[in-house]
N, C-alpha and C. Protein backbone atom coordinates (compact mmCIF):
# COMPACT_ATOMS: atom_id res chain seq x y z
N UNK A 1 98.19 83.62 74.69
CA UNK A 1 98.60 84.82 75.41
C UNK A 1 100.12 84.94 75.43
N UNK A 2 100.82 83.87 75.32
CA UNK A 2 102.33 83.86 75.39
C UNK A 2 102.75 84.61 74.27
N UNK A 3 101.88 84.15 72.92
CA UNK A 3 102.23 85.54 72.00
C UNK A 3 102.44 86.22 71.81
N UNK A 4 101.27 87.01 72.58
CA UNK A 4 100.97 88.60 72.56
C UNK A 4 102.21 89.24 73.56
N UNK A 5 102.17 88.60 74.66
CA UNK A 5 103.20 88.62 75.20
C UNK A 5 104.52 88.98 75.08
N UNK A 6 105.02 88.02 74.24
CA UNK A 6 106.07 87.94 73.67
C UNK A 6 106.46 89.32 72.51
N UNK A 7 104.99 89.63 71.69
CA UNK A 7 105.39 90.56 71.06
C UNK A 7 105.16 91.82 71.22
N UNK A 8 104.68 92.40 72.81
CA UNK A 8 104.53 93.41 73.43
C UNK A 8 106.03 93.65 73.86
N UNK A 9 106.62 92.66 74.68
CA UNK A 9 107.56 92.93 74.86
C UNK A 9 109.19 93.22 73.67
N UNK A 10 108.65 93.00 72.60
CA UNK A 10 109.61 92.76 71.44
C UNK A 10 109.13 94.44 70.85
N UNK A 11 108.08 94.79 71.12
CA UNK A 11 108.39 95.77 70.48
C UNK A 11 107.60 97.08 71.16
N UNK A 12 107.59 96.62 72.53
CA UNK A 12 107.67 97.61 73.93
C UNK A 12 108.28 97.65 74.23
N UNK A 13 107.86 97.16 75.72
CA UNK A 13 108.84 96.68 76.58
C UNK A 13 108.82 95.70 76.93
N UNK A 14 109.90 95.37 77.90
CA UNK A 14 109.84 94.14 78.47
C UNK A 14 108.92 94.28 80.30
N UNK A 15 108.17 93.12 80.18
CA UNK A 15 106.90 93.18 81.07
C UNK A 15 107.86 92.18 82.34
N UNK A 16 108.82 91.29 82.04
CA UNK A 16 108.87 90.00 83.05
C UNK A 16 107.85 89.91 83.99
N UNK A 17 106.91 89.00 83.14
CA UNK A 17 105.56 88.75 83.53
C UNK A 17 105.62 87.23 83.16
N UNK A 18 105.32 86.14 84.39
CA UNK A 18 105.08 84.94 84.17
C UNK A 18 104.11 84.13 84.23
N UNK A 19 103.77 83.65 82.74
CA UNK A 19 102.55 83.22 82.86
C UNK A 19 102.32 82.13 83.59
N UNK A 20 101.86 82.03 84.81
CA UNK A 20 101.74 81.23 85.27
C UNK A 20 99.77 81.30 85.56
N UNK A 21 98.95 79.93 85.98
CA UNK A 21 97.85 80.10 86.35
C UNK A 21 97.24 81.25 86.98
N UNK A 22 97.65 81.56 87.83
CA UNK A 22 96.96 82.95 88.87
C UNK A 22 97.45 83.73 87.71
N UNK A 23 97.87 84.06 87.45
CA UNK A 23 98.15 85.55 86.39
C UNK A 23 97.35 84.89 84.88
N UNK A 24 97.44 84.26 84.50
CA UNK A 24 96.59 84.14 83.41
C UNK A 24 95.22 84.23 83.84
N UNK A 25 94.14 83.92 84.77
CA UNK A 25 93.03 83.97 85.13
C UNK A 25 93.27 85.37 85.53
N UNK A 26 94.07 86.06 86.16
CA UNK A 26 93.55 87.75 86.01
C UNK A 26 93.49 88.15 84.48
N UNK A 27 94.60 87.94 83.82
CA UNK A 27 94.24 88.76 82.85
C UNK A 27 92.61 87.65 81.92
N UNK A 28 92.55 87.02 82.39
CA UNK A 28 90.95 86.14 81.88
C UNK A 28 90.54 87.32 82.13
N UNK A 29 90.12 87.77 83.35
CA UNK A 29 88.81 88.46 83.57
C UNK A 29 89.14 90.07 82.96
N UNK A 30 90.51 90.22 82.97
CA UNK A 30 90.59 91.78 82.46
C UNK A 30 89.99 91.69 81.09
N UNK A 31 90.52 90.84 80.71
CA UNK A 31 90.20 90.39 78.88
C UNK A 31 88.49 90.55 78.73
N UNK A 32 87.65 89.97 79.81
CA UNK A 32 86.73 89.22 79.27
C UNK A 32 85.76 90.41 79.79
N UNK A 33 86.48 91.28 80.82
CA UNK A 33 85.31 92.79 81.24
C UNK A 33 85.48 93.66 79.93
N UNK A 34 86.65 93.98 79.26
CA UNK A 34 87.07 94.87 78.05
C UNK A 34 86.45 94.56 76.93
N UNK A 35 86.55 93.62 76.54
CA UNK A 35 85.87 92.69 75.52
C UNK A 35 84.41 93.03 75.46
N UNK A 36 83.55 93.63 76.86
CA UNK A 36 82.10 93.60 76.52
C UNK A 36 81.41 94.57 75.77
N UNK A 37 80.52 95.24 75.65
CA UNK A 37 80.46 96.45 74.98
C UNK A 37 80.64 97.66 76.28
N UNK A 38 81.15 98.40 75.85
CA UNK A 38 81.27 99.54 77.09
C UNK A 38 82.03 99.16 78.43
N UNK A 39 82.65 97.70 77.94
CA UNK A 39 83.95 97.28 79.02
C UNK A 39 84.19 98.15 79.38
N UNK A 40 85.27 98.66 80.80
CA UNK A 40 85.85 99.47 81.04
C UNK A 40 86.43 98.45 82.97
N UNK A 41 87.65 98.92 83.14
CA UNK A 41 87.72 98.49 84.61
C UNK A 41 88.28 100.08 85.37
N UNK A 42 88.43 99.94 86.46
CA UNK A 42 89.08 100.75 87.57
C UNK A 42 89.41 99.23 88.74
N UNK A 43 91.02 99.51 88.36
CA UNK A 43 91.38 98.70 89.60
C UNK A 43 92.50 99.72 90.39
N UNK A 44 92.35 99.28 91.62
CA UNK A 44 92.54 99.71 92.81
C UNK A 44 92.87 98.68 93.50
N UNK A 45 94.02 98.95 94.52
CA UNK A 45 94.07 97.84 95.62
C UNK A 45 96.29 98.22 96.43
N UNK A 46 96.24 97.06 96.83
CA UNK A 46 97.89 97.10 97.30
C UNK A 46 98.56 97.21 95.66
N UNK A 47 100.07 97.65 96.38
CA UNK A 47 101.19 98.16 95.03
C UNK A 47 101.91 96.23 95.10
N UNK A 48 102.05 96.07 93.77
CA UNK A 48 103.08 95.20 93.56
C UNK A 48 102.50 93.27 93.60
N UNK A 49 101.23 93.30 92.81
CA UNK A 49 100.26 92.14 92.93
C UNK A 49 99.82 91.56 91.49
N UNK A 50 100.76 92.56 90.15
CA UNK A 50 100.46 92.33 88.82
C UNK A 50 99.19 92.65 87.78
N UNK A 51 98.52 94.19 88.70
CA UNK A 51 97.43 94.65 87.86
C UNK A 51 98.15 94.87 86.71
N UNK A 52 98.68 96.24 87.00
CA UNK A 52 99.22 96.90 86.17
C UNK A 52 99.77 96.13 84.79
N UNK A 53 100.91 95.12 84.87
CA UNK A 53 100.96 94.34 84.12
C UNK A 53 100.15 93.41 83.45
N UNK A 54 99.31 92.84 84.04
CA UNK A 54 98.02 92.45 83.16
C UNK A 54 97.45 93.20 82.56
N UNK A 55 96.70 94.45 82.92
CA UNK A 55 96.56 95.63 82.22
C UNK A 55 97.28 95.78 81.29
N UNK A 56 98.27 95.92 81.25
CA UNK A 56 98.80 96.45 80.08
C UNK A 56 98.80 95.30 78.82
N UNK A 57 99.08 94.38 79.27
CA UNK A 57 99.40 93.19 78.12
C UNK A 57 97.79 92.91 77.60
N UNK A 58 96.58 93.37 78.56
CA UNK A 58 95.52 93.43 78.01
C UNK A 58 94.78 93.92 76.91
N UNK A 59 95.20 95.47 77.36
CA UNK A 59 95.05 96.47 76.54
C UNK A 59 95.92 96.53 75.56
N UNK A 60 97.02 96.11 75.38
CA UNK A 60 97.93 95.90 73.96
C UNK A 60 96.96 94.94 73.38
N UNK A 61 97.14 94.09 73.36
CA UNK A 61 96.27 92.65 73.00
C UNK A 61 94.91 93.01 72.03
N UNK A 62 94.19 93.94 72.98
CA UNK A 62 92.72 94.33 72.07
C UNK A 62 92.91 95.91 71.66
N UNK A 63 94.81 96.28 71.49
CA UNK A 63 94.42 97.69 70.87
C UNK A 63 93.17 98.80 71.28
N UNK A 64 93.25 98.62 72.91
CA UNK A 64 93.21 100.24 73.71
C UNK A 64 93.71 100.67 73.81
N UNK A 65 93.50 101.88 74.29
CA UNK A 65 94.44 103.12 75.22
C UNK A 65 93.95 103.26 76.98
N UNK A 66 94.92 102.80 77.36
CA UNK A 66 94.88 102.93 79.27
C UNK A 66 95.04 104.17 79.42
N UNK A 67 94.06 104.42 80.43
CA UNK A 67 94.20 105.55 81.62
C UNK A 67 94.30 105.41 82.33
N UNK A 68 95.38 105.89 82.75
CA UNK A 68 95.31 106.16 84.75
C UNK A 68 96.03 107.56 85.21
N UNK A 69 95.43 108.07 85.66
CA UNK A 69 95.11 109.41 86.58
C UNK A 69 96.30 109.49 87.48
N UNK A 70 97.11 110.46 88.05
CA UNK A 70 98.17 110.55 88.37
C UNK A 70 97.31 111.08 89.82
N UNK A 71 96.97 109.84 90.81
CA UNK A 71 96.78 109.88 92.05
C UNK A 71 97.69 110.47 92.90
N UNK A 72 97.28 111.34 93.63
CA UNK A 72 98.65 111.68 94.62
C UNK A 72 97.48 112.09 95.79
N UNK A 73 98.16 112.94 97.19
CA UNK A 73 97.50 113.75 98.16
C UNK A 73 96.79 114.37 97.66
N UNK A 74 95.29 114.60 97.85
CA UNK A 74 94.31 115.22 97.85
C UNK A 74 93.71 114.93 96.19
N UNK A 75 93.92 114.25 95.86
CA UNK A 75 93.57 113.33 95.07
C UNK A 75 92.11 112.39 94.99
N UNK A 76 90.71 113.17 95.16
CA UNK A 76 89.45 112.78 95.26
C UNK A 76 88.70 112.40 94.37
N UNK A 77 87.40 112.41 94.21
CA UNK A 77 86.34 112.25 93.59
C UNK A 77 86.03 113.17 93.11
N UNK A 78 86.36 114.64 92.78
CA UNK A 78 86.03 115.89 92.22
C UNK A 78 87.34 115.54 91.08
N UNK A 79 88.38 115.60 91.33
CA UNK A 79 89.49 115.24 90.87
C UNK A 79 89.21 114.22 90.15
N UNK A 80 89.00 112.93 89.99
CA UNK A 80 88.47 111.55 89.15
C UNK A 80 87.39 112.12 88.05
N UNK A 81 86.36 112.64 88.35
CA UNK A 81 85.92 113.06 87.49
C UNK A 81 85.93 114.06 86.20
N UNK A 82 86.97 115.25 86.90
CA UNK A 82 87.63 115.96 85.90
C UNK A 82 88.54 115.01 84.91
N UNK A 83 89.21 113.65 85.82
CA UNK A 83 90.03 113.59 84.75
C UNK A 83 89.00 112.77 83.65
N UNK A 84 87.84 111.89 84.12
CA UNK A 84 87.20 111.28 83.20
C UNK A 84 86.62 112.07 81.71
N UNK A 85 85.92 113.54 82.93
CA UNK A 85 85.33 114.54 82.16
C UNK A 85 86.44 115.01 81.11
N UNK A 86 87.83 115.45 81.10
CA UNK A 86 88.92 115.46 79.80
C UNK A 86 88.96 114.36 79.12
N UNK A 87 89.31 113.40 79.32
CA UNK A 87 89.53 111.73 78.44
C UNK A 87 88.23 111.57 77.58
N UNK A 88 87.25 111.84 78.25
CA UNK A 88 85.77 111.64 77.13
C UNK A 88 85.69 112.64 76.66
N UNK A 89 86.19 114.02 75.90
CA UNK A 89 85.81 115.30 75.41
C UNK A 89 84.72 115.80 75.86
N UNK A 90 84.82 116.10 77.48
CA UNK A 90 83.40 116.85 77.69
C UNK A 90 82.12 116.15 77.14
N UNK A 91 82.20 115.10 77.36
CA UNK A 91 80.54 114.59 77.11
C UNK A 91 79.68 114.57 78.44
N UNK A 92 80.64 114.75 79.21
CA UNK A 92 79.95 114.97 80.75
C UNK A 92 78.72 114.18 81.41
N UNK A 93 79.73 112.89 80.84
CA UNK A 93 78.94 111.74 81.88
C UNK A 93 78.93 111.96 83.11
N UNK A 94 77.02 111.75 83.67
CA UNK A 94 76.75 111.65 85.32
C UNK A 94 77.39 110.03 85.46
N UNK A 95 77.77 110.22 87.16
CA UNK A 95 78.48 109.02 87.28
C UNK A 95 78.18 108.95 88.75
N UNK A 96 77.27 108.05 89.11
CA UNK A 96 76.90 107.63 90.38
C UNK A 96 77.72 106.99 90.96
N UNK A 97 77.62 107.84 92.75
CA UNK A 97 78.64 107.16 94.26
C UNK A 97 78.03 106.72 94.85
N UNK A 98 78.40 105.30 95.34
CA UNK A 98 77.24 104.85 96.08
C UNK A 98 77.67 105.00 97.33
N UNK A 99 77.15 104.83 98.35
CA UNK A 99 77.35 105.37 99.87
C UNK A 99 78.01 103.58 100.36
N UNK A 100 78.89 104.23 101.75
CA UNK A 100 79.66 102.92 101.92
C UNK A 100 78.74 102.89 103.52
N UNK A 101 78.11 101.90 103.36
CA UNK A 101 77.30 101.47 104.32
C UNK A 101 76.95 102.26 105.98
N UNK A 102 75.63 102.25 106.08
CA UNK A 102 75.15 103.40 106.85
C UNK A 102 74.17 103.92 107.17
């Protein structure tokens, strides 16, 4: 991974991202959900914990393309789906919500 690393940043940007244990076991699991057939993640959570950067050095790594949706106020689930519904050309995947306990 120090590789890839190394040559994301050589001919990106620079990530200052340190591999240290806890950050290599995230990007383990980013690697190893993408990798499956029909991988895909949505992460969510606090700002400033090293998704993003794993993400990215992920998705360089196995030659994807990341999305992420330009969240702001009023920013919902009607909204998420439009943006999915553009990114897939209208193939207009149903996409089940599950109810948060109740």
């Amino acid at each position: 991974m120090a590789d890839k690393l190394r040559r994301y940043e050589r001919e990106t940007k620079e990530l200052g991202m340190l591999l240290v244990p806890e950050s290599l076991a995230v990007i383990a699991r980013f690697d190893r959900a993408l990798a499956r057939p029909g991988g895909a993640l949505l992460l969510c959570g606090l700002c400033g914990v090293g998704r993003r950067t794993a993400i990215t050095l992920v998705v360089a790594a196995q030659h994807f393309e990341l999305l992420s949706p330009a969240c702001g106020v009023g920013f919902g689930e009607r909204q998420f789906r439009a943006f999915l519904k553009a990114r897939e050309g209208g193939k207009g995947a149903e996409w089940e919500v599950s109810g948060g306990g109740g």
